[in-house]
PDB file of N, CA and C in Angstrom:
ATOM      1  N   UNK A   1      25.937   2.188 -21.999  1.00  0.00           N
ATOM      2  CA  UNK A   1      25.426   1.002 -21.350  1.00  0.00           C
ATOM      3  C   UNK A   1      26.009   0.848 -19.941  1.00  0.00           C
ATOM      4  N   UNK A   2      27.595   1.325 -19.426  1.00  0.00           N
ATOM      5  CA  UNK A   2      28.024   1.098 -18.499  1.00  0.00           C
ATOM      6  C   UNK A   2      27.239   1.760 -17.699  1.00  0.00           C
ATOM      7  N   UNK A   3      27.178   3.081 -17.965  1.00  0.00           N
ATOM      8  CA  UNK A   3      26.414   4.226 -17.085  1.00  0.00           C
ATOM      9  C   UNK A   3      24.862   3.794 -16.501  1.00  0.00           C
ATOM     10  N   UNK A   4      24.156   2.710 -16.723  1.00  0.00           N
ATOM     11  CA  UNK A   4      23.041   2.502 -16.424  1.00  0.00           C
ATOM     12  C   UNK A   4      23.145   1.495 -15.712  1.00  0.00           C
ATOM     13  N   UNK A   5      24.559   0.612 -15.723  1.00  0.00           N
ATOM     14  CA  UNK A   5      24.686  -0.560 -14.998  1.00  0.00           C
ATOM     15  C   UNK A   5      25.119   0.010 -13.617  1.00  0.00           C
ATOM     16  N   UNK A   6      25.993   1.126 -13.130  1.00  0.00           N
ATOM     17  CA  UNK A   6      25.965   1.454 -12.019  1.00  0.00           C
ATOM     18  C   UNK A   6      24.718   2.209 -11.610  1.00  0.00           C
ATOM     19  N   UNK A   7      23.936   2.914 -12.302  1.00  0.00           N
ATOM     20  CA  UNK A   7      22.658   3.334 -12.161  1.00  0.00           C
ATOM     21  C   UNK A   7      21.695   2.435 -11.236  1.00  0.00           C
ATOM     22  N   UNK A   8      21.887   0.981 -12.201  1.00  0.00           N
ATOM     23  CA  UNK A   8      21.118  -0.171 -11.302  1.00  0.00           C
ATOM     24  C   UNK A   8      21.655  -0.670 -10.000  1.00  0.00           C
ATOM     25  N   UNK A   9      23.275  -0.871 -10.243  1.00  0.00           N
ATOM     26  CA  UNK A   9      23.931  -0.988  -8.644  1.00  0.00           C
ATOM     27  C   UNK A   9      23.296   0.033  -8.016  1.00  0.00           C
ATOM     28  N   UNK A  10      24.115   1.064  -7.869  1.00  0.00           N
ATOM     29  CA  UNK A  10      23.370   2.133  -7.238  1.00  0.00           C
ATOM     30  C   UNK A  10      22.036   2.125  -6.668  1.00  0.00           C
ATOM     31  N   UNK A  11      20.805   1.804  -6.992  1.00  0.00           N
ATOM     32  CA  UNK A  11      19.359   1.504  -6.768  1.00  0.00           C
ATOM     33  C   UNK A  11      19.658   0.240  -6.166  1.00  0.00           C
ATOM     34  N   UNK A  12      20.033  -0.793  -6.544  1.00  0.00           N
ATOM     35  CA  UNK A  12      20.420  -2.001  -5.614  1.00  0.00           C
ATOM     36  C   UNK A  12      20.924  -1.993  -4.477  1.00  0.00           C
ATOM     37  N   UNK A  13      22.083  -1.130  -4.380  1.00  0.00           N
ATOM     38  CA  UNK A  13      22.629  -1.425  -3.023  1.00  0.00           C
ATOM     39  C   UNK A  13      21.983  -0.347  -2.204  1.00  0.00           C
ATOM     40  N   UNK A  14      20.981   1.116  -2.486  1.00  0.00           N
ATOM     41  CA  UNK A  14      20.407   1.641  -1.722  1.00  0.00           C
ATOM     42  C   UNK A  14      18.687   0.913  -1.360  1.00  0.00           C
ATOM     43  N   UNK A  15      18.244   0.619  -2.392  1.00  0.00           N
ATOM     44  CA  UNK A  15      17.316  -0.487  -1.185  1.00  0.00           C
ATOM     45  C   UNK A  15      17.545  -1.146  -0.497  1.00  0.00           C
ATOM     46  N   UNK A  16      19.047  -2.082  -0.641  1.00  0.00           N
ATOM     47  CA  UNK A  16      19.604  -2.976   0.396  1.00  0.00           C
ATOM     48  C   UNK A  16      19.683  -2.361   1.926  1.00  0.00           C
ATOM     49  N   UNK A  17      20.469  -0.882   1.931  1.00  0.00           N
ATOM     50  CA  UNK A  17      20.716  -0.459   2.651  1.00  0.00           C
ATOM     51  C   UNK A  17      19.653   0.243   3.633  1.00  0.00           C
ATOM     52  N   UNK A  18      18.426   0.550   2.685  1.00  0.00           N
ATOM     53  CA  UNK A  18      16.897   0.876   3.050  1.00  0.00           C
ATOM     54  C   UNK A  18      16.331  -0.456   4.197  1.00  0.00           C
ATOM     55  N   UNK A  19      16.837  -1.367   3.328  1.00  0.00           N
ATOM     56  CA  UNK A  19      16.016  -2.573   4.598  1.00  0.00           C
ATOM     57  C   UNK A  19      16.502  -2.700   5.570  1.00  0.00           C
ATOM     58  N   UNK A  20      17.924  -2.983   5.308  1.00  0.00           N
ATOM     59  CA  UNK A  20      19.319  -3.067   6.653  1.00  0.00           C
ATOM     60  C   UNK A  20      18.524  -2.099   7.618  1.00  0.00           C
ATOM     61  N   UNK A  21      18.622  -0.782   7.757  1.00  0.00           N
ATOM     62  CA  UNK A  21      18.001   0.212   8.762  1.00  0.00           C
ATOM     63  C   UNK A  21      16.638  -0.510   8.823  1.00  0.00           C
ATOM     64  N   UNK A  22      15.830  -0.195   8.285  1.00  0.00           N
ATOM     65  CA  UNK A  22      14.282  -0.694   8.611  1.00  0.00           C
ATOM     66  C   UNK A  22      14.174  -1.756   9.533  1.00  0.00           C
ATOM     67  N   UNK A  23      14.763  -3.346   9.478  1.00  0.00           N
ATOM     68  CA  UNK A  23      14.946  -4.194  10.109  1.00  0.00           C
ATOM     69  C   UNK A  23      15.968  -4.004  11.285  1.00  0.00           C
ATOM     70  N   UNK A  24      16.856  -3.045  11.298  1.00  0.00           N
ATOM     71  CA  UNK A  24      17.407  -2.276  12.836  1.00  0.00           C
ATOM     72  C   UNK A  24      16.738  -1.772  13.819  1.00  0.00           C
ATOM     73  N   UNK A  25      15.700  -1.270  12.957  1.00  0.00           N
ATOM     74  CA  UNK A  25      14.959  -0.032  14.007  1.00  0.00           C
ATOM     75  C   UNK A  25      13.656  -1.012  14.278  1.00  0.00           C
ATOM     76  N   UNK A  26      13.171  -1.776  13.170  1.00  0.00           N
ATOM     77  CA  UNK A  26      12.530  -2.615  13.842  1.00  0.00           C
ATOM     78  C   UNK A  26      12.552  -3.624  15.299  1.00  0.00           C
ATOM     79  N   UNK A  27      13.878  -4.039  14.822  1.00  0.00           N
ATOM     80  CA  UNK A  27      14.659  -5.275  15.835  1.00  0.00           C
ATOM     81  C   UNK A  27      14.573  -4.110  17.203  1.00  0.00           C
ATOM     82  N   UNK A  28      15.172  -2.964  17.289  1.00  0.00           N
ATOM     83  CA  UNK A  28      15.618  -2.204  18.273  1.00  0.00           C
ATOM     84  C   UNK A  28      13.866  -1.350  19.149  1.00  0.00           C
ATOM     85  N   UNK A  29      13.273  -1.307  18.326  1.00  0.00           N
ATOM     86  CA  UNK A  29      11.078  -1.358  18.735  1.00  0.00           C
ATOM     87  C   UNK A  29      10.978  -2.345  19.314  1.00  0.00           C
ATOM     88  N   UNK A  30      11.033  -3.846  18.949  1.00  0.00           N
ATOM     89  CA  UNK A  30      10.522  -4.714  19.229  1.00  0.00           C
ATOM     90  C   UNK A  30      11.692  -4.891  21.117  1.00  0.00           C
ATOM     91  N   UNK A  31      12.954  -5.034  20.608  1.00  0.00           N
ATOM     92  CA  UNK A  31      13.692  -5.062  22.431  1.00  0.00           C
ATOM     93  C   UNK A  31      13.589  -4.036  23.145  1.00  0.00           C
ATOM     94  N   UNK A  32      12.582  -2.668  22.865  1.00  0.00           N
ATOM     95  CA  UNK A  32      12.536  -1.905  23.765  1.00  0.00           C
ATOM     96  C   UNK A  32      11.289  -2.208  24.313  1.00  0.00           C
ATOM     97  N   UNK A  33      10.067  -2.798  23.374  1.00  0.00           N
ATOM     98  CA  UNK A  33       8.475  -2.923  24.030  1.00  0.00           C
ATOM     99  C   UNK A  33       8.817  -4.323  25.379  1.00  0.00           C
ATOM    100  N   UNK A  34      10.219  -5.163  24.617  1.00  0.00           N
ATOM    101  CA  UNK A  34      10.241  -6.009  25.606  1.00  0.00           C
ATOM    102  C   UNK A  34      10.646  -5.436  27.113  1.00  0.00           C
ATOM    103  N   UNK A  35      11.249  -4.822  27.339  1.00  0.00           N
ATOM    104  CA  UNK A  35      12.228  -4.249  28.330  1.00  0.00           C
ATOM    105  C   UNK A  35      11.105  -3.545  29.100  1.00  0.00           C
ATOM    106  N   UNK A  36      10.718  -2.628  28.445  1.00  0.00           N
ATOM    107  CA  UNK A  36       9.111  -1.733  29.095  1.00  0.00           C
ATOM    108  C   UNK A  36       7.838  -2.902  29.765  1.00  0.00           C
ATOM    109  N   UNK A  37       8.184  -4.071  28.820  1.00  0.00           N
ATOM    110  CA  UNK A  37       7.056  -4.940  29.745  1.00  0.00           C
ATOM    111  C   UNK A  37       7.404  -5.272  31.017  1.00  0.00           C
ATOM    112  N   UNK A  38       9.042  -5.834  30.558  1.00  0.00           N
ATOM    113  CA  UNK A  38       9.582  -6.572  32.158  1.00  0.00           C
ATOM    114  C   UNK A  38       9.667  -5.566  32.806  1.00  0.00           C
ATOM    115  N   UNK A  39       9.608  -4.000  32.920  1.00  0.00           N
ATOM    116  CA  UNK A  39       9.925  -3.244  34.062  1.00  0.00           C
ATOM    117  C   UNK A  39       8.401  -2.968  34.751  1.00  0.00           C
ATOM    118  N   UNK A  40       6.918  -2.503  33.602  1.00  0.00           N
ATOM    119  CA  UNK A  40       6.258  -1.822  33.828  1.00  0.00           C
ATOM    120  C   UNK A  40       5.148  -2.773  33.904  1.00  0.00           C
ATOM    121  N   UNK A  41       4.936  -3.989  33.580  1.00  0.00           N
ATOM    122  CA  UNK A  41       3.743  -4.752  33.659  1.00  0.00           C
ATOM    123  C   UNK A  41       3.661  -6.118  34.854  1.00  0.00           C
ATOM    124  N   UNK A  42       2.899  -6.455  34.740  1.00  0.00           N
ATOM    125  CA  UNK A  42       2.352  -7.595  35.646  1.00  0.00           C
ATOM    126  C   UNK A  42       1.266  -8.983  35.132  1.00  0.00           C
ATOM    127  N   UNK A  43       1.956  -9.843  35.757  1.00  0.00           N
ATOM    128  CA  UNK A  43       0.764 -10.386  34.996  1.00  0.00           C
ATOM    129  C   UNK A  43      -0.635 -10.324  35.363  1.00  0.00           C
ATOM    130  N   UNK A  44      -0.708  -9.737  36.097  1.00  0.00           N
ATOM    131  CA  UNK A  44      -2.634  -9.469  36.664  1.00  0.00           C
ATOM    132  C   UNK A  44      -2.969  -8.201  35.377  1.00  0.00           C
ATOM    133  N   UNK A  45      -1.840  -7.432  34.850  1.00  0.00           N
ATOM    134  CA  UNK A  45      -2.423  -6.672  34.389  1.00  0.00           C
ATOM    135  C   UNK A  45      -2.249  -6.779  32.816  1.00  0.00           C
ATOM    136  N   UNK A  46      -1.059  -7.672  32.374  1.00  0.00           N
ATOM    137  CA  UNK A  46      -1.460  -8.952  30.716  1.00  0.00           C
ATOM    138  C   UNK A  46      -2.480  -9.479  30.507  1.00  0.00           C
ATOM    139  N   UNK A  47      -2.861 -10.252  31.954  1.00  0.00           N
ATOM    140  CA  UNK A  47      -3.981 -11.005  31.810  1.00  0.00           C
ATOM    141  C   UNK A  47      -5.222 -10.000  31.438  1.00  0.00           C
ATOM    142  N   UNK A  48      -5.615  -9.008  32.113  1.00  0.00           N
ATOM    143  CA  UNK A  48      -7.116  -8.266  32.207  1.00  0.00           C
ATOM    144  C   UNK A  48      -6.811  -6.889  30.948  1.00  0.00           C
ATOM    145  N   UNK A  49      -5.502  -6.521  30.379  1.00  0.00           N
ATOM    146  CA  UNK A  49      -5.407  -6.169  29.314  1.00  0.00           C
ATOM    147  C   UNK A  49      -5.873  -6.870  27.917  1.00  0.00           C
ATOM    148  N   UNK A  50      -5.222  -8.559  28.105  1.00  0.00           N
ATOM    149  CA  UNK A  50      -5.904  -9.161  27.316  1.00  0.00           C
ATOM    150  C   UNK A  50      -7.334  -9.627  27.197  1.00  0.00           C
ATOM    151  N   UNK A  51      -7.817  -9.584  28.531  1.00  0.00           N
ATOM    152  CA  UNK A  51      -9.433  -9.902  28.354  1.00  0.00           C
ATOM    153  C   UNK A  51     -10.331  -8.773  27.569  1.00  0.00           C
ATOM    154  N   UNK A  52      -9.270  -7.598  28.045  1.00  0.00           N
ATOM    155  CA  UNK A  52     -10.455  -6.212  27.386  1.00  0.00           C
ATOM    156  C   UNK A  52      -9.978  -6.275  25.817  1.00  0.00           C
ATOM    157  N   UNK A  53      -8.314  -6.547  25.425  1.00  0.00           N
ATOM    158  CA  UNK A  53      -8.640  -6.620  23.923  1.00  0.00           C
ATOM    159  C   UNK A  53      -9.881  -7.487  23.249  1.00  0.00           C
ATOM    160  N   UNK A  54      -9.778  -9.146  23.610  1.00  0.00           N
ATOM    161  CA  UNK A  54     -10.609  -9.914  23.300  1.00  0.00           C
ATOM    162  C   UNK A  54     -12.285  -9.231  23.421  1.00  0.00           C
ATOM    163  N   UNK A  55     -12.399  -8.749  24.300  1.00  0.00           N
ATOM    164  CA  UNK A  55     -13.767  -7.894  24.588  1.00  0.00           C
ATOM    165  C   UNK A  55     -14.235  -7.101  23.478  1.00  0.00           C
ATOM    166  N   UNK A  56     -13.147  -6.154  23.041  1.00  0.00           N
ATOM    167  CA  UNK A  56     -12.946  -4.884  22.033  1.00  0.00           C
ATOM    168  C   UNK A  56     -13.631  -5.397  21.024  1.00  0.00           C
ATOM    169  N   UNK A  57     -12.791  -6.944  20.547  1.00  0.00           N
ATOM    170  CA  UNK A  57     -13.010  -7.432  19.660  1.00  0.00           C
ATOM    171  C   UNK A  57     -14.108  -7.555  19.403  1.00  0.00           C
ATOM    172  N   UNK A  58     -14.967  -8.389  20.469  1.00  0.00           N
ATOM    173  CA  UNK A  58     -16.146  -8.889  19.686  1.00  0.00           C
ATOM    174  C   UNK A  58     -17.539  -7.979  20.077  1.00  0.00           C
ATOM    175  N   UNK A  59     -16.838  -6.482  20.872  1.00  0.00           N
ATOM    176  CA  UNK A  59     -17.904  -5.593  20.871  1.00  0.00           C
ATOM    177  C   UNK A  59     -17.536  -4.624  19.562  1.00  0.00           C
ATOM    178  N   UNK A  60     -16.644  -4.763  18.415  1.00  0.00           N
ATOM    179  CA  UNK A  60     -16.494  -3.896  16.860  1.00  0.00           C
ATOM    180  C   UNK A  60     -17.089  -4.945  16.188  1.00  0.00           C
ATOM    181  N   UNK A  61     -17.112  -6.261  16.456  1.00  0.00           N
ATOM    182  CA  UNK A  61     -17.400  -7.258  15.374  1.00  0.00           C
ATOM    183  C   UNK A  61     -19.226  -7.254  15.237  1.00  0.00           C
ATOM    184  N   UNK A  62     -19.548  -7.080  16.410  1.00  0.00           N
ATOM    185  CA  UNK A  62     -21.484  -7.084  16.772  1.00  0.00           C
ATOM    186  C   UNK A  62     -21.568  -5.673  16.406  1.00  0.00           C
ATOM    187  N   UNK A  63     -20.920  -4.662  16.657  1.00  0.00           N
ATOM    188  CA  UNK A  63     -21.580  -3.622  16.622  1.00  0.00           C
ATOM    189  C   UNK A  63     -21.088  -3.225  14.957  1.00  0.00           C
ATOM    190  N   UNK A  64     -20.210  -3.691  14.327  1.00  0.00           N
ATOM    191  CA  UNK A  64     -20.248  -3.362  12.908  1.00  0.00           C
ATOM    192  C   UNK A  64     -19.106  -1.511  12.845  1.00  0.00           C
ATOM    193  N   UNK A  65     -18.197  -1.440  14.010  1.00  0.00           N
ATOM    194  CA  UNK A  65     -17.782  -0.229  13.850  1.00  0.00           C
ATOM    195  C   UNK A  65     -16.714  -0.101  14.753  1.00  0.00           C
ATOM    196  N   UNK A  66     -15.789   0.962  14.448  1.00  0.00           N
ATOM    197  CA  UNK A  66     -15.084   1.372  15.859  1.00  0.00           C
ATOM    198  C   UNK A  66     -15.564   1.908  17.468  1.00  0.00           C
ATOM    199  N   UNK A  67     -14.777   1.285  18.050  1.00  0.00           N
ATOM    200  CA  UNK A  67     -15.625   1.686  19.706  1.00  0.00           C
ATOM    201  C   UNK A  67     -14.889   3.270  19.471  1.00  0.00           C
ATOM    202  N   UNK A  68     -15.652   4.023  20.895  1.00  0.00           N
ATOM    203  CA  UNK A  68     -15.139   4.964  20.624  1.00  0.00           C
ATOM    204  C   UNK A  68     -13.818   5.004  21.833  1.00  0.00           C
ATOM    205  N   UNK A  69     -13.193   5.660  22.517  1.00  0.00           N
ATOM    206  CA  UNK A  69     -12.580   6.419  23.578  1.00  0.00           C
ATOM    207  C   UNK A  69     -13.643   5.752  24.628  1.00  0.00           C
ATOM    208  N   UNK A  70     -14.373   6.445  25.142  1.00  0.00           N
ATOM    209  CA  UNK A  70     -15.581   6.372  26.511  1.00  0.00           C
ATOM    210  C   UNK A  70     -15.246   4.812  26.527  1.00  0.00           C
ATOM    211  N   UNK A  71     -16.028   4.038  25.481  1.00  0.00           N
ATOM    212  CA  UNK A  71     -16.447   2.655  25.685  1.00  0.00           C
ATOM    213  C   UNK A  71     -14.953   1.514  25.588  1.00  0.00           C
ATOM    214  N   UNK A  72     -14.286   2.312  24.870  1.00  0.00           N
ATOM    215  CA  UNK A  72     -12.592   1.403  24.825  1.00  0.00           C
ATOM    216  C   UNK A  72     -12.296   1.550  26.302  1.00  0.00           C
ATOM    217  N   UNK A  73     -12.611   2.566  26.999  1.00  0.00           N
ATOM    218  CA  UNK A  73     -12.231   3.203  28.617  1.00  0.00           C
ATOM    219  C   UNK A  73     -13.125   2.354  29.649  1.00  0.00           C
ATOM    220  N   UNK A  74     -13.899   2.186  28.948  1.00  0.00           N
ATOM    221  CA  UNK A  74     -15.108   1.661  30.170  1.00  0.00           C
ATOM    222  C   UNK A  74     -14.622   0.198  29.894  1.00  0.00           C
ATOM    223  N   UNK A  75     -14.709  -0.445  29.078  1.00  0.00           N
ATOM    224  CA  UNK A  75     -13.911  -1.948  29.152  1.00  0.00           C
ATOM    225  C   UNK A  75     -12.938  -1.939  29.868  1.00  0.00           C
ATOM    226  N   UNK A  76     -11.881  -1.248  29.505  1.00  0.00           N
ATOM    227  CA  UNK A  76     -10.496  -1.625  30.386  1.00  0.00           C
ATOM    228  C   UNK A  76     -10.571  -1.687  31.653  1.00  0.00           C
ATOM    229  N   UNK A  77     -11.052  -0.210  31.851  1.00  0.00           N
ATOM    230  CA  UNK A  77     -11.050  -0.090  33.384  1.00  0.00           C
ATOM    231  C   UNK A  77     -11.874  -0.831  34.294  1.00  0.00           C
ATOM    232  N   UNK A  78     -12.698  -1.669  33.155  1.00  0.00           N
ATOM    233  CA  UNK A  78     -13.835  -2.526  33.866  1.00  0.00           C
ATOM    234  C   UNK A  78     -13.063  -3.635  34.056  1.00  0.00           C
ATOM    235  N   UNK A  79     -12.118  -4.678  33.084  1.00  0.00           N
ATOM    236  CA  UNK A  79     -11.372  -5.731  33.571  1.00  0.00           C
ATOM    237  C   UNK A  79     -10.343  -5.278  34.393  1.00  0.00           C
ATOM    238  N   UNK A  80      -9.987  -4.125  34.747  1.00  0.00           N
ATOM    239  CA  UNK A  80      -8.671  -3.940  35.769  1.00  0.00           C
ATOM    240  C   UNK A  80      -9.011  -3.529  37.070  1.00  0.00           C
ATOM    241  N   UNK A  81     -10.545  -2.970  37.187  1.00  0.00           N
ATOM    242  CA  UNK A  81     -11.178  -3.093  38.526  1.00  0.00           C
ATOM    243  C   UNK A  81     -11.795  -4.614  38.952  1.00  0.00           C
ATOM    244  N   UNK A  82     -12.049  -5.605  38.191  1.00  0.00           N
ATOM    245  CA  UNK A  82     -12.566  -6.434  37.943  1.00  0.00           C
ATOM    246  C   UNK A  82     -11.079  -8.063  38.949  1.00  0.00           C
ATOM    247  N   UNK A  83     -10.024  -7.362  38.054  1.00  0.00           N
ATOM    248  CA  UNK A  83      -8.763  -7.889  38.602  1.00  0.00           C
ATOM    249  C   UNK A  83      -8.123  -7.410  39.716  1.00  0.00           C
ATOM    250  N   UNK A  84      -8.671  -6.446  39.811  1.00  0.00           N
ATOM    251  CA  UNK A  84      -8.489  -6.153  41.370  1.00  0.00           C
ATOM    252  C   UNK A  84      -8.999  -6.734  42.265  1.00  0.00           C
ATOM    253  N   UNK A  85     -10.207  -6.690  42.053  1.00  0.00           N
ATOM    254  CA  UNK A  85     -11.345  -7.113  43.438  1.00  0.00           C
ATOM    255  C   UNK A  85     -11.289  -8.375  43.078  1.00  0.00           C
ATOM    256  N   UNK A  86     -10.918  -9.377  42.090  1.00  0.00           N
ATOM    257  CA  UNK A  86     -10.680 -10.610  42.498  1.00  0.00           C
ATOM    258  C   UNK A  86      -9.383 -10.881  43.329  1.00  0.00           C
ATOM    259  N   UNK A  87      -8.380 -10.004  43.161  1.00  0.00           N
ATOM    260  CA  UNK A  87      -7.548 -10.658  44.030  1.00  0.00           C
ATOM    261  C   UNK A  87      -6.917 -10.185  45.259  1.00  0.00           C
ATOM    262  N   UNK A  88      -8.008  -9.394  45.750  1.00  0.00           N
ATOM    263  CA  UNK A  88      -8.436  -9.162  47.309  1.00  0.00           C
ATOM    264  C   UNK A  88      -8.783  -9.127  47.964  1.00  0.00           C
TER     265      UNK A  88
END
């Protein structure tokens, strides 16, 4: 009976230790996407990133499917030329 009770510790404290990492490497993803924003983004280009997600959206939702490459490309680059020439 003893032998199965460390069996269960054992399994206990290695899932514990399974999440501990998981929620590290998570925490440590999430402060690196932050760091990459503040160096590499703008807000002209949050803003017209987010217009083309919202776009994405409701051109998979009408069309019933995944966009492909071409048309995911042709949105973006359409709100980031779009944010350009408005603000010049």
């Amino acid at each position: 009976m003893e032998k199965y009770l460390f069996m269960f510790l054992g399994v206990i404290l290695g899932v514990a230790i399974s999440l501990y990492i998981y929620g590290e490497k998570r925490e440590r993803y999430a402060k690196r996407i932050k760091s990459d924003r503040e160096y590499f983004s703008t807000k002209r280009l949050d803003e017209a990133l987010d217009k083309a997600v919202k776009r994405m959206q409701l051109e998979m939702k009408a069309l019933g499917r995944k966009l492909t490459e071409e048309e995911k490309n042709e949105i973006i680059f359409g709100f980031l030329r779009e944010s350009n020439e408005s603000n010049q």
